[in-house]
N, C-alpha and C. Protein backbone atom coordinates (compact mmCIF):
# COMPACT_ATOMS: atom_id res chain seq x y z
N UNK A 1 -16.03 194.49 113.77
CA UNK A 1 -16.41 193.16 114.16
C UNK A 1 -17.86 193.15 114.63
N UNK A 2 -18.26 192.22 114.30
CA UNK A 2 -20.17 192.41 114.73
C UNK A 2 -20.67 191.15 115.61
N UNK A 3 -21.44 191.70 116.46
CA UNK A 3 -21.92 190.95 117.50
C UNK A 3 -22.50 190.08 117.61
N UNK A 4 -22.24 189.13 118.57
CA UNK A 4 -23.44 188.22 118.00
C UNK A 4 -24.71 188.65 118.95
N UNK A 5 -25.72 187.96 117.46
CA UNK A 5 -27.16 187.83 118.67
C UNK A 5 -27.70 186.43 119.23
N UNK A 6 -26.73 185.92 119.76
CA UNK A 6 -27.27 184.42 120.15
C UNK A 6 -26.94 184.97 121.45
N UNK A 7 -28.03 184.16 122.47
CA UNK A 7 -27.77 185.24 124.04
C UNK A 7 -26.70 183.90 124.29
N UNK A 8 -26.34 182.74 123.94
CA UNK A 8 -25.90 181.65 124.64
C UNK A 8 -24.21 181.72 124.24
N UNK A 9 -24.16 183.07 123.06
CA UNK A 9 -22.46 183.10 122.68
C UNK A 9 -21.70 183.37 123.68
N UNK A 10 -20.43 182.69 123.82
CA UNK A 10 -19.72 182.56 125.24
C UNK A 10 -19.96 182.34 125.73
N UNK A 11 -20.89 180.96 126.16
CA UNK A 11 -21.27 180.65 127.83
C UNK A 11 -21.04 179.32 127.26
N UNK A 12 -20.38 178.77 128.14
CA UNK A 12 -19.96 177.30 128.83
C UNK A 12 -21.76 176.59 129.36
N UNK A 13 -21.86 175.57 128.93
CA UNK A 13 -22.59 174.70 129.48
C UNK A 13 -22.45 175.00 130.93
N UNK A 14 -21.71 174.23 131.67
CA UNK A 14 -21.40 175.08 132.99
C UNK A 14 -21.85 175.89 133.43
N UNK A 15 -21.36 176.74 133.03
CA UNK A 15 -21.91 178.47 133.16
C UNK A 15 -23.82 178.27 133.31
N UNK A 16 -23.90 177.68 132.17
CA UNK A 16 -25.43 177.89 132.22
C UNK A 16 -26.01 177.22 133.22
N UNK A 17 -25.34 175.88 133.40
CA UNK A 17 -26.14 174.90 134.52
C UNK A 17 -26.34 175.29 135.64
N UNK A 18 -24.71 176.17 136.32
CA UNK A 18 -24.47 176.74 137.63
C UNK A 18 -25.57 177.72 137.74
N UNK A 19 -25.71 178.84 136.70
CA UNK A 19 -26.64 180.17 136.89
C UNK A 19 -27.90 179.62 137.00
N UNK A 20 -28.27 178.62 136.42
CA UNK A 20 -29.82 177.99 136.49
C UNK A 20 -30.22 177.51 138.17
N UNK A 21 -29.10 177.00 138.68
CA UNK A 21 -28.88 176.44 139.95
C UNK A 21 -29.25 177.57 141.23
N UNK A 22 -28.26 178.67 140.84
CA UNK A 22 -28.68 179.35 141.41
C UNK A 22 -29.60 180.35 141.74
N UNK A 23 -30.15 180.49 140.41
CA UNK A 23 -31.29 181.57 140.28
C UNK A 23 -32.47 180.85 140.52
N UNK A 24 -32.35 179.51 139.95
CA UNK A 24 -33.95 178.66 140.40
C UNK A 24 -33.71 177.21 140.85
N UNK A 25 -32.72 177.03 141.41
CA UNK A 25 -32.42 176.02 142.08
C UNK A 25 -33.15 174.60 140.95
N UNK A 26 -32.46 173.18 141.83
CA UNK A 26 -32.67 171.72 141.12
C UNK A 26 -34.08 171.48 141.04
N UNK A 27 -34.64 171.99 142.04
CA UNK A 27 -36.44 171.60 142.07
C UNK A 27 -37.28 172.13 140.81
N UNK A 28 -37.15 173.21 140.47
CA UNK A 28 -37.45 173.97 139.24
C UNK A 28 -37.16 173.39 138.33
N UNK A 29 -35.74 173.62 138.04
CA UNK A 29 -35.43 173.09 137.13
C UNK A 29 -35.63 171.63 136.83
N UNK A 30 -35.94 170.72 137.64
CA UNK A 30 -36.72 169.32 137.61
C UNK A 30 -38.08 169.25 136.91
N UNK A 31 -38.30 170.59 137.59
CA UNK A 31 -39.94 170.44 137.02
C UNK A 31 -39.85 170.91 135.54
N UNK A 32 -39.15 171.83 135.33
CA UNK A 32 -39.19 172.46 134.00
C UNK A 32 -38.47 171.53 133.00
N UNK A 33 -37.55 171.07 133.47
CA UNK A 33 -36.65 169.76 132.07
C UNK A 33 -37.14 168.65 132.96
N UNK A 34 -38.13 167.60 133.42
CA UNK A 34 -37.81 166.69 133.54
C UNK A 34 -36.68 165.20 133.19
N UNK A 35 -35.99 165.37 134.09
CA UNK A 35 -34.58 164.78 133.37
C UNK A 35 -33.88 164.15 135.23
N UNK A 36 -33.79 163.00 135.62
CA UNK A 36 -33.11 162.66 136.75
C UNK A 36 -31.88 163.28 137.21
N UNK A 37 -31.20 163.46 136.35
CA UNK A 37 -30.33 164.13 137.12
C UNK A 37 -30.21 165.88 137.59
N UNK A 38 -31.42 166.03 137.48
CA UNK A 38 -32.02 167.12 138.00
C UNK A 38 -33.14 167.16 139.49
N UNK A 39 -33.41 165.19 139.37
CA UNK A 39 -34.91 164.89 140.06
C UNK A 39 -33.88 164.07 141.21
N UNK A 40 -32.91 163.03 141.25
CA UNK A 40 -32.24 162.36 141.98
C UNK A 40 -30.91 162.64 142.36
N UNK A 41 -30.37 163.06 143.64
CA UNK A 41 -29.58 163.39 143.95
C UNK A 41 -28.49 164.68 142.76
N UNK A 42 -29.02 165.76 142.69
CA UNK A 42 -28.18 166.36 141.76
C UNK A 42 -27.14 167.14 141.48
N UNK A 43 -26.56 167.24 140.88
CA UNK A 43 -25.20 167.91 141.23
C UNK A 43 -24.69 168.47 139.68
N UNK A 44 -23.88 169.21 139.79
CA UNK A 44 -23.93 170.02 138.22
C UNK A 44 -22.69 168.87 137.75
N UNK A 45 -21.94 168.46 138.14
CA UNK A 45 -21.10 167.10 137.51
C UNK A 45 -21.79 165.98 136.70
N UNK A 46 -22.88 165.61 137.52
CA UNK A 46 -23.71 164.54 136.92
C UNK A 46 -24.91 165.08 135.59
N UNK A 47 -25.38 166.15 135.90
CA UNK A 47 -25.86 167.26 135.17
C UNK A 47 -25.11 166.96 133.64
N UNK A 48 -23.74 168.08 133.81
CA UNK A 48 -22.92 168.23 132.58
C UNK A 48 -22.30 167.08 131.59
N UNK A 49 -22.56 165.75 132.83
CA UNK A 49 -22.14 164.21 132.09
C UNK A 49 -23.27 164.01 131.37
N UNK A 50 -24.39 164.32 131.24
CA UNK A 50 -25.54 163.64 130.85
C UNK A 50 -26.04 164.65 129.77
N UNK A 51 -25.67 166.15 130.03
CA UNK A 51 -26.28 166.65 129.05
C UNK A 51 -25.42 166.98 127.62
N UNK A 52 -23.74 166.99 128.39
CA UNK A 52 -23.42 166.85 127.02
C UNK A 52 -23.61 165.63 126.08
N UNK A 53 -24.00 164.50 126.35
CA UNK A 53 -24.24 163.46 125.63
C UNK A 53 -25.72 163.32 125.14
N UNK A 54 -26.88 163.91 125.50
CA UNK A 54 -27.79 164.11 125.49
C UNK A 54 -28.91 165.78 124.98
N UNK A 55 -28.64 165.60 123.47
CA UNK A 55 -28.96 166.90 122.96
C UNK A 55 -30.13 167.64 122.85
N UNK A 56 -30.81 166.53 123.09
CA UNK A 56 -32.30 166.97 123.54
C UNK A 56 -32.59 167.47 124.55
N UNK A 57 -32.32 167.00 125.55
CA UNK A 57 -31.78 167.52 127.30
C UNK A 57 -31.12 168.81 127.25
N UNK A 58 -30.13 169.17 126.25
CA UNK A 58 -28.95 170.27 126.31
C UNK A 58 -29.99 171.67 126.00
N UNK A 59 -30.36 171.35 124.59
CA UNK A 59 -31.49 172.07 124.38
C UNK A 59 -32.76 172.89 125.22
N UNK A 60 -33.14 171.78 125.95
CA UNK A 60 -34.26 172.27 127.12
C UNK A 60 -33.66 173.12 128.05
N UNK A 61 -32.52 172.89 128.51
CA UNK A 61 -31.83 173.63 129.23
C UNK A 61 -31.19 174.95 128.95
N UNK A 62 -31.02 174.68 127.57
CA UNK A 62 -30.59 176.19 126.85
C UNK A 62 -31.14 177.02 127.05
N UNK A 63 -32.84 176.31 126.74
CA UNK A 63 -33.90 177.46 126.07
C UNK A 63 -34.78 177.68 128.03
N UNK A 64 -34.52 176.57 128.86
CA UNK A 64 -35.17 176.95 130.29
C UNK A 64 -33.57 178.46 130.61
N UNK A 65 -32.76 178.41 130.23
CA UNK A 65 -31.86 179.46 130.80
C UNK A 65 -32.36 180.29 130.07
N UNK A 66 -32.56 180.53 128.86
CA UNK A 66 -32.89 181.99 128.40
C UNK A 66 -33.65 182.27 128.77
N UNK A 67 -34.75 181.83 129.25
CA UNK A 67 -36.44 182.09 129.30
C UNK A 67 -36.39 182.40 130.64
N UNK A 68 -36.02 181.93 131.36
CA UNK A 68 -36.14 182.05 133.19
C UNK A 68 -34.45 182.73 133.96
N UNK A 69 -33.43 182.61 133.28
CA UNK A 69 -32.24 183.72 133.95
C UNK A 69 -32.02 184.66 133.15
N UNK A 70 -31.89 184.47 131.79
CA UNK A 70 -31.87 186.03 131.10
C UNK A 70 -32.84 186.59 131.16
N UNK A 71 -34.07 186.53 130.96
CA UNK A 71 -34.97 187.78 130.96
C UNK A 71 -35.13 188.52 132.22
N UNK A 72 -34.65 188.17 133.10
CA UNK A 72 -34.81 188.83 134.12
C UNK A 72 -33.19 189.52 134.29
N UNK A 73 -32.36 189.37 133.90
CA UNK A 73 -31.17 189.89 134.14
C UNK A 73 -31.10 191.20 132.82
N UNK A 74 -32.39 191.33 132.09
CA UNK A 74 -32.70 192.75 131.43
C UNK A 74 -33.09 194.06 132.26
């Protein structure tokens, strides 16, 4: 069976939002995706409502988790 190379195989949206949260907290991540529910009162509920409907948003967030929590977890 062969592996994948997508770093995002098996991870839950969730998953990614929470680890982003905690490794660089809402302020960062505000600055880096500008997106309100990152900038106004935020919470990973309101977060995951908005980005699964919003693929452009989902995206930024994909690629702000690889770039800023995986490379450092090498």
């Amino acid at each position: 069976m062969e592996e994948s190379n997508d770093p995002l195989h098996g991870k839950s949206l969730e998953f990614i939002v929470k680890q982003c949260v905690d490794r660089i907290g809402w302020e960062q991540m505000a600055y880096l995706v500008s997106i309100n529910c990152f900038k106004n009162d935020p919470s990973v509920k309101s977060s995951l409502k908005f980005l699964r409907r919003t693929p452009w948003a989902r995206a930024k967030v994909e690629k702000m988790y690889i770039e800023r929590v995986l490379q450092f977890d090498k």
